[in-house]
C-alpha atoms as a PDB file:
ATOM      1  CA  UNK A   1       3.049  18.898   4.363  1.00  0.00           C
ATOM      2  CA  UNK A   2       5.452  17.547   1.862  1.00  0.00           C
ATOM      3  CA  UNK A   3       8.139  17.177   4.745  1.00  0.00           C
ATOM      4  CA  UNK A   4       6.309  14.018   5.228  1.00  0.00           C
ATOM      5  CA  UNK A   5       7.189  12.717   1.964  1.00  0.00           C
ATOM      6  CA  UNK A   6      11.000  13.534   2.374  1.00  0.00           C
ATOM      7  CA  UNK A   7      11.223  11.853   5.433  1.00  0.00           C
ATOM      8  CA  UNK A   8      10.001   8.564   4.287  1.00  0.00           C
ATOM      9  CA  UNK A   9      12.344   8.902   0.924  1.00  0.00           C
ATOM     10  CA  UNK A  10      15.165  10.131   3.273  1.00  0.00           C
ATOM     11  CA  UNK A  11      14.971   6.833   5.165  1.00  0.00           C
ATOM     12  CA  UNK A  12      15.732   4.917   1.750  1.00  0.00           C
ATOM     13  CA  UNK A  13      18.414   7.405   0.262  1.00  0.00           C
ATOM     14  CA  UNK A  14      19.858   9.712   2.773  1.00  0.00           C
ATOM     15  CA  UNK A  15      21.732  11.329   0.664  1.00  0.00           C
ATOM     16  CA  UNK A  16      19.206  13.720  -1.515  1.00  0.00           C
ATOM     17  CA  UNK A  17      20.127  16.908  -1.988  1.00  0.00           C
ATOM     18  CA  UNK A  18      17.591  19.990  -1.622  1.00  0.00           C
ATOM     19  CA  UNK A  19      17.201  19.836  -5.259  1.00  0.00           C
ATOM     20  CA  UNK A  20      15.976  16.272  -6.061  1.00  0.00           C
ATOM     21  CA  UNK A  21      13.566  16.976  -2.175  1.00  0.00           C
ATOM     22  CA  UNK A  22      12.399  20.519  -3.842  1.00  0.00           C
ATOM     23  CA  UNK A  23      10.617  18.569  -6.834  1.00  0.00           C
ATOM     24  CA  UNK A  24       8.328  16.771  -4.397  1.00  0.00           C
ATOM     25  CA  UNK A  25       6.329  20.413  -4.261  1.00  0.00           C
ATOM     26  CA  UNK A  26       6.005  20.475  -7.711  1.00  0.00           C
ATOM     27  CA  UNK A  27       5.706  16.502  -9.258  1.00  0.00           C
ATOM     28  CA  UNK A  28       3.256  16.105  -6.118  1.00  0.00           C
ATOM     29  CA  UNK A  29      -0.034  16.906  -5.693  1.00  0.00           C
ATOM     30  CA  UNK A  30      -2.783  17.022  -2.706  1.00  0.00           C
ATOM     31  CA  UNK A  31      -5.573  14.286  -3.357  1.00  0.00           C
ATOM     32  CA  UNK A  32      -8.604  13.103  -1.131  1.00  0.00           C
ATOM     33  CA  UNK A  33     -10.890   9.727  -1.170  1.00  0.00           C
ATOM     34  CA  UNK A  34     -13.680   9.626   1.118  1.00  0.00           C
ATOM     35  CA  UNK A  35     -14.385   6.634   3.147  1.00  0.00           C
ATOM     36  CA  UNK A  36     -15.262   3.397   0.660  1.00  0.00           C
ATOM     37  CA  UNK A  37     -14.491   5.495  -2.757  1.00  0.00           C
ATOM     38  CA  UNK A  38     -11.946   3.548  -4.686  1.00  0.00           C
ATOM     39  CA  UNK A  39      -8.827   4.908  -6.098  1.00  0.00           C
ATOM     40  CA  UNK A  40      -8.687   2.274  -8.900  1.00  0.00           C
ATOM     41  CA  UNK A  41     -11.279   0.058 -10.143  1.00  0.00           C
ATOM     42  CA  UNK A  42     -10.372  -3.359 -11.275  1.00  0.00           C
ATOM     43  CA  UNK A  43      -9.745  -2.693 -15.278  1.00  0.00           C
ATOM     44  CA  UNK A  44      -8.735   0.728 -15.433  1.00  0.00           C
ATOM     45  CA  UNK A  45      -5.467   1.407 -15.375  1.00  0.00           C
ATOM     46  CA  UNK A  46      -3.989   3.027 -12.564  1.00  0.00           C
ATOM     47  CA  UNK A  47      -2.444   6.054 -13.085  1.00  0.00           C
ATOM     48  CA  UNK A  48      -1.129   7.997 -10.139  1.00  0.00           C
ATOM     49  CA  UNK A  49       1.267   6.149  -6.690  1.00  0.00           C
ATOM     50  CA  UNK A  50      -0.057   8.031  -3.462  1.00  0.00           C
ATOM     51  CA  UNK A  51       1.632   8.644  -0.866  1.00  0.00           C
ATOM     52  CA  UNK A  52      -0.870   8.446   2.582  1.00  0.00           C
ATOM     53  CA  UNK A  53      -0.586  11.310   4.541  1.00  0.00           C
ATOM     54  CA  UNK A  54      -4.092  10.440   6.906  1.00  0.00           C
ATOM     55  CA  UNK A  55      -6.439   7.265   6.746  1.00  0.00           C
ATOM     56  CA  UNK A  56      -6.203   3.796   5.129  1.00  0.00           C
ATOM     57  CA  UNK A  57      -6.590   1.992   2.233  1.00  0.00           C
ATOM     58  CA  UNK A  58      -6.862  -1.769   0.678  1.00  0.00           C
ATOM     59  CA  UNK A  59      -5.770  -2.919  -2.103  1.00  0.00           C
ATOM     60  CA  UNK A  60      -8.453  -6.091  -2.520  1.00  0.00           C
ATOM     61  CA  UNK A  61      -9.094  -8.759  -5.876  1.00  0.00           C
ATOM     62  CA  UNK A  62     -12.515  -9.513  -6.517  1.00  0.00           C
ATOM     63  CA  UNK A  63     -12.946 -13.236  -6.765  1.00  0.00           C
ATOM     64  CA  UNK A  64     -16.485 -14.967  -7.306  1.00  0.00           C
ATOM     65  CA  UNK A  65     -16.237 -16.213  -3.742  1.00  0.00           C
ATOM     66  CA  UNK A  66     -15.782 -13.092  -2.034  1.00  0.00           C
ATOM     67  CA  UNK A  67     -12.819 -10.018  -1.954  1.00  0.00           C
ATOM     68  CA  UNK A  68      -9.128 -11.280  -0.839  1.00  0.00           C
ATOM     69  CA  UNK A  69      -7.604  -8.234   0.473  1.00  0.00           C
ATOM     70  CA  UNK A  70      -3.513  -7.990  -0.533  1.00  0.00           C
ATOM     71  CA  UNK A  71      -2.659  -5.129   1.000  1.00  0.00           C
ATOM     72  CA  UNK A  72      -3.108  -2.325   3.674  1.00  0.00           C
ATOM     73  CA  UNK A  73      -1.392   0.896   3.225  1.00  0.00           C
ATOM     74  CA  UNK A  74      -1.733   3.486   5.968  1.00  0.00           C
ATOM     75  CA  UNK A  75      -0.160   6.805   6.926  1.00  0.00           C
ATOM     76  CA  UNK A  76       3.244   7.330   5.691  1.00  0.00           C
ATOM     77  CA  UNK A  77       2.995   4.473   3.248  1.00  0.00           C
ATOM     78  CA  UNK A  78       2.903   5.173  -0.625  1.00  0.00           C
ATOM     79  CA  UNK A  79       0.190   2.335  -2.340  1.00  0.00           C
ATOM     80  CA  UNK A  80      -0.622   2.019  -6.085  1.00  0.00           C
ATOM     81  CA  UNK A  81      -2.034  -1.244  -8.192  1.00  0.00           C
ATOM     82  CA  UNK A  82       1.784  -1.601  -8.700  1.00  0.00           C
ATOM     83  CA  UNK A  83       1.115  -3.896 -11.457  1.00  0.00           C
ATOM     84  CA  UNK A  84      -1.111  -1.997 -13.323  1.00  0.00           C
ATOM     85  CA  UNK A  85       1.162   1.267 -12.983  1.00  0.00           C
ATOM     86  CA  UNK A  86       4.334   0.112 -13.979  1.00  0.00           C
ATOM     87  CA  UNK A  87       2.578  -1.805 -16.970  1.00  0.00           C
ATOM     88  CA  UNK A  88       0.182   0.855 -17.457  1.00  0.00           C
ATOM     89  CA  UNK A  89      -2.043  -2.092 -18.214  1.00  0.00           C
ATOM     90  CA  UNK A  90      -5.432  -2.565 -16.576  1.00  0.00           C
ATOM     91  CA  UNK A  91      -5.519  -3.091 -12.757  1.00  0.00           C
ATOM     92  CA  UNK A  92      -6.970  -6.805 -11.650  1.00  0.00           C
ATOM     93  CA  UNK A  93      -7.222  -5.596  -8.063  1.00  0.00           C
ATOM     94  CA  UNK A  94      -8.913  -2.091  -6.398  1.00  0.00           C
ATOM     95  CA  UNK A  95      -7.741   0.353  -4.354  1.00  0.00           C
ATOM     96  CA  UNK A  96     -10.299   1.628  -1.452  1.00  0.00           C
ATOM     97  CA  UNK A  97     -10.278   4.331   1.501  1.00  0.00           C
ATOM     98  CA  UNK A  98     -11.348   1.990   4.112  1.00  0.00           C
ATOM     99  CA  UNK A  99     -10.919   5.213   6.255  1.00  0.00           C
ATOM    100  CA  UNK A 100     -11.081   9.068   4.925  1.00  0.00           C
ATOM    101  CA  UNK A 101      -7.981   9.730   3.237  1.00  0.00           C
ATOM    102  CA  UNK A 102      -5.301  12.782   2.691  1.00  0.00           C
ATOM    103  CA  UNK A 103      -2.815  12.142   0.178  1.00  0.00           C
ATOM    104  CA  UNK A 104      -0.298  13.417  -2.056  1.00  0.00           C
ATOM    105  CA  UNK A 105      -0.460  12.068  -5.447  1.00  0.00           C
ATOM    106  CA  UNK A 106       2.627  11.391  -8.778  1.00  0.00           C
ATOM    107  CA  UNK A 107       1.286  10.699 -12.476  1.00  0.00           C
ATOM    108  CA  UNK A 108       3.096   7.414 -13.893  1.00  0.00           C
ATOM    109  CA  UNK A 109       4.992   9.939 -16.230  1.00  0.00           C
ATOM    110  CA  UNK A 110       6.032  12.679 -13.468  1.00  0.00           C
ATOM    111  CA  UNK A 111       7.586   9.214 -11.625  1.00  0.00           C
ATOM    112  CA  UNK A 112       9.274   8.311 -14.907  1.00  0.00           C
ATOM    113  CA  UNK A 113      10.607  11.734 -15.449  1.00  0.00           C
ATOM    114  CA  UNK A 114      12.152  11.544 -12.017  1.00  0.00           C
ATOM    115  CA  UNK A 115      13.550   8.546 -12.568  1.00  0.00           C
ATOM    116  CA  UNK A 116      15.434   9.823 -15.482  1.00  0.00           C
ATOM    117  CA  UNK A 117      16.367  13.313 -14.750  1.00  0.00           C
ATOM    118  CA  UNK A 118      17.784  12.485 -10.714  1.00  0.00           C
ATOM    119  CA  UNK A 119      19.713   9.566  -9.458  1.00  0.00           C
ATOM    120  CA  UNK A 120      18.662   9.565  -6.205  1.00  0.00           C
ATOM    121  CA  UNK A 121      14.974   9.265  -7.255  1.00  0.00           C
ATOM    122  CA  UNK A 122      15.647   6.262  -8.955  1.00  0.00           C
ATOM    123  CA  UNK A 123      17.578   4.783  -6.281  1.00  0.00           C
ATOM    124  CA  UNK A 124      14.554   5.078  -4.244  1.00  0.00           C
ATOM    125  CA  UNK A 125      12.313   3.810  -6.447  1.00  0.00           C
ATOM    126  CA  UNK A 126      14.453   0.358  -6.494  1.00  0.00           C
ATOM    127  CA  UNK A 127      14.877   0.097  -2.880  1.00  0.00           C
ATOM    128  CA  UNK A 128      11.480   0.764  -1.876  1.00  0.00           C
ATOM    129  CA  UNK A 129      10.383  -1.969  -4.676  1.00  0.00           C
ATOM    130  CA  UNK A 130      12.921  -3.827  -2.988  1.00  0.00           C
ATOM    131  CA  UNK A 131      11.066  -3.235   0.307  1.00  0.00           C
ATOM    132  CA  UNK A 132       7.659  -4.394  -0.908  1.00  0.00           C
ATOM    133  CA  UNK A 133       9.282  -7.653  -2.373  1.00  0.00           C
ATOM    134  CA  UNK A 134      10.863  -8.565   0.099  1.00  0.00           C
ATOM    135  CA  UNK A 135       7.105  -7.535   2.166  1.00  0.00           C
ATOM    136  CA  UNK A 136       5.256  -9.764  -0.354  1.00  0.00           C
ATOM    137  CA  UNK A 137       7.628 -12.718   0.016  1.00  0.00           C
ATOM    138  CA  UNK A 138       7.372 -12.737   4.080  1.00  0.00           C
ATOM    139  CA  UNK A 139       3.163 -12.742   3.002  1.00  0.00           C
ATOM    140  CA  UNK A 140       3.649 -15.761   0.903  1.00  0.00           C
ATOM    141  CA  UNK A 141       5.780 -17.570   3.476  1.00  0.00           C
ATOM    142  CA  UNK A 142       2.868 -17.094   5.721  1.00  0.00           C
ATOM    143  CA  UNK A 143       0.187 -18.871   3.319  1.00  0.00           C
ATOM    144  CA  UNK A 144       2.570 -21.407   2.498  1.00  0.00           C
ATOM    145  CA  UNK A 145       4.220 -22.497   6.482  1.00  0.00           C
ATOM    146  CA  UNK A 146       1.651 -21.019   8.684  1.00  0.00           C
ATOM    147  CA  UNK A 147      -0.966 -22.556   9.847  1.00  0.00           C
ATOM    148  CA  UNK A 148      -4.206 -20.161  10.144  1.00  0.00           C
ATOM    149  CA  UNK A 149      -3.888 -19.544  13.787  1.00  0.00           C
ATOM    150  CA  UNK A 150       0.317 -18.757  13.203  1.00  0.00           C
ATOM    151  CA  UNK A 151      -0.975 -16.367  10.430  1.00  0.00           C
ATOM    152  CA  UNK A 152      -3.446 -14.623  12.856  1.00  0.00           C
ATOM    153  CA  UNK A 153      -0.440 -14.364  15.862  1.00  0.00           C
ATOM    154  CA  UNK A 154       1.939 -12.831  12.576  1.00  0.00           C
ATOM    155  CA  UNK A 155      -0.684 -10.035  11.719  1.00  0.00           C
ATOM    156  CA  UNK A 156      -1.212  -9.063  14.972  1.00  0.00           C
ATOM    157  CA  UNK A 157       2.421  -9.015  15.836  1.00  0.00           C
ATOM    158  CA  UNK A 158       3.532  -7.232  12.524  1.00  0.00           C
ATOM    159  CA  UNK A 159       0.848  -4.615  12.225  1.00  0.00           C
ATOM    160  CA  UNK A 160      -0.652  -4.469  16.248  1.00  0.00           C
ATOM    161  CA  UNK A 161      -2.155  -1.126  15.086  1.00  0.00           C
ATOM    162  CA  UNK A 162      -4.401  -2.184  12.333  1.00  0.00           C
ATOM    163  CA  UNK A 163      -6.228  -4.530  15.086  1.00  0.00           C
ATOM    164  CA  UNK A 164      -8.772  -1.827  15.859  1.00  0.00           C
ATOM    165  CA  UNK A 165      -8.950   0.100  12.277  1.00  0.00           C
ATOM    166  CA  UNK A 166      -9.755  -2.666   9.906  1.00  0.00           C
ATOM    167  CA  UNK A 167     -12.917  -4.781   9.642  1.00  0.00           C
ATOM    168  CA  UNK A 168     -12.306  -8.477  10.888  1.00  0.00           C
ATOM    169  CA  UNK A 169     -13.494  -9.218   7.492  1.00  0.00           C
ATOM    170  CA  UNK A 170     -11.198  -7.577   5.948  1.00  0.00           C
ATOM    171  CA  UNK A 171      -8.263  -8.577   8.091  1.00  0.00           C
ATOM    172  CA  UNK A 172      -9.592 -12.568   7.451  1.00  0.00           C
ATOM    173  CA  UNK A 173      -9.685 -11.990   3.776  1.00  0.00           C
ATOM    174  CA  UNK A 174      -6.231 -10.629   4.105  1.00  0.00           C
ATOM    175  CA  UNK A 175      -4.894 -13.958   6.543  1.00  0.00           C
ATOM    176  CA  UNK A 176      -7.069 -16.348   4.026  1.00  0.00           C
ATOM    177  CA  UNK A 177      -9.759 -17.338   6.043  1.00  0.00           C
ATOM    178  CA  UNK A 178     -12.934 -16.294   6.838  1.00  0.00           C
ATOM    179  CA  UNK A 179     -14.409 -14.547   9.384  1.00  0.00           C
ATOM    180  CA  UNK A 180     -16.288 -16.897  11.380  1.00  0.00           C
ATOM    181  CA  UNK A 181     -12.543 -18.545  11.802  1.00  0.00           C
ATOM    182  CA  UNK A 182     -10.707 -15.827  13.057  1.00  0.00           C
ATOM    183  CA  UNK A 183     -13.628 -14.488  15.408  1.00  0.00           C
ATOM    184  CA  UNK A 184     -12.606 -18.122  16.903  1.00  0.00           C
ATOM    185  CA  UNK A 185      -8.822 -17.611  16.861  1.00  0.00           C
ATOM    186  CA  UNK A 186      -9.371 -14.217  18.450  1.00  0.00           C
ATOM    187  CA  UNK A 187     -11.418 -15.260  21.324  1.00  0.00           C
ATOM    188  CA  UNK A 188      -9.083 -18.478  21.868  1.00  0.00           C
ATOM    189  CA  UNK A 189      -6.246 -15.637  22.142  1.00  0.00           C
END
């Protein structure tokens, strides 16, 4: 089950040895959410990056208007309240199974440890932080030169498979709109 995990950090740094892979059976560990239980609440501090191995999660910031969902990380993908973790200060967003979720799970200090002990592991860390960034700044490109309708055609062209496992509701928190507006855009498409 772990092999799952080395393949997605062999993508970043293909050049681990067995030794910096081997650690991911020991600094890893198996963790389960049920559907709609939370893996951080807004204020606590989150403590643990997961790395999916089945379901899907949001990260989502309560607002007094509503939730405005930030992120969705599904199979394959690792998801914390990155903020919050590499801070360890508390979290102003949540983390929720919006499906039944498998995981594998790394304390804040077993990353750190990593970090400082293999090369590699750090190397990963930075380009995978790169990844999101650059993930985030594409998102905020969207908001700022899409219209709502462009915003609706770049979700379903970016992530086609999350069409049929998310709530609409979710998915129009996520584009910035409600749902009444993209049940429109979706039957004009």
């Amino acid at each position: 089950m772990h092999k799952l995990i080395e393949d997605v950090v062999l993508q970043f740094v293909p050049d681990f040895s067995r030794e910096e892979l081997d650690v991911i059976k020991t600094k890893f560990y198996p963790k389960s959410l049920q559907k709609n239980e939370h893996l951080v609440h807004v204020g606590e501090i989150a403590s643990e990056v997961v790395f999916i191995k089945k379901g899907l999660m949001r990260n989502y910031v309560p607002l007094a208007k509503g939730q405005v969902t930030n992120y969705f990380a599904e199979e394959r993908t690792f998801n914390t309240s990155a903020t919050s973790f590499f801070t360890q200060m508390p979290s102003y967003e949540a983390i929720q199974a919006i499906e039944p979720c498998e995981m594998f799970a790394i304390t804040h200090d077993d990353l750190q440890e990593l970090y400082r002990t293999y090369h590699n592991w750090e190397r990963f860390g930075r380009l995978f932080i790169e990844a999101l960034l650059v993930e985030q700044d594409l998102r905020i490109r969207w908001y700022v030169e899409l219209s709502a309708k462009e915003r609706y055609a770049a979700f379903v062209k970016t992530y086609p498979h999350l069409i049929q496992r998310v709530q609409q509701y979710h998915i129009a928190s996520f584009l910035g709109i409600t749902p009444e507006s993209l049940s429109r855009l979706r039957s004009r498409s």
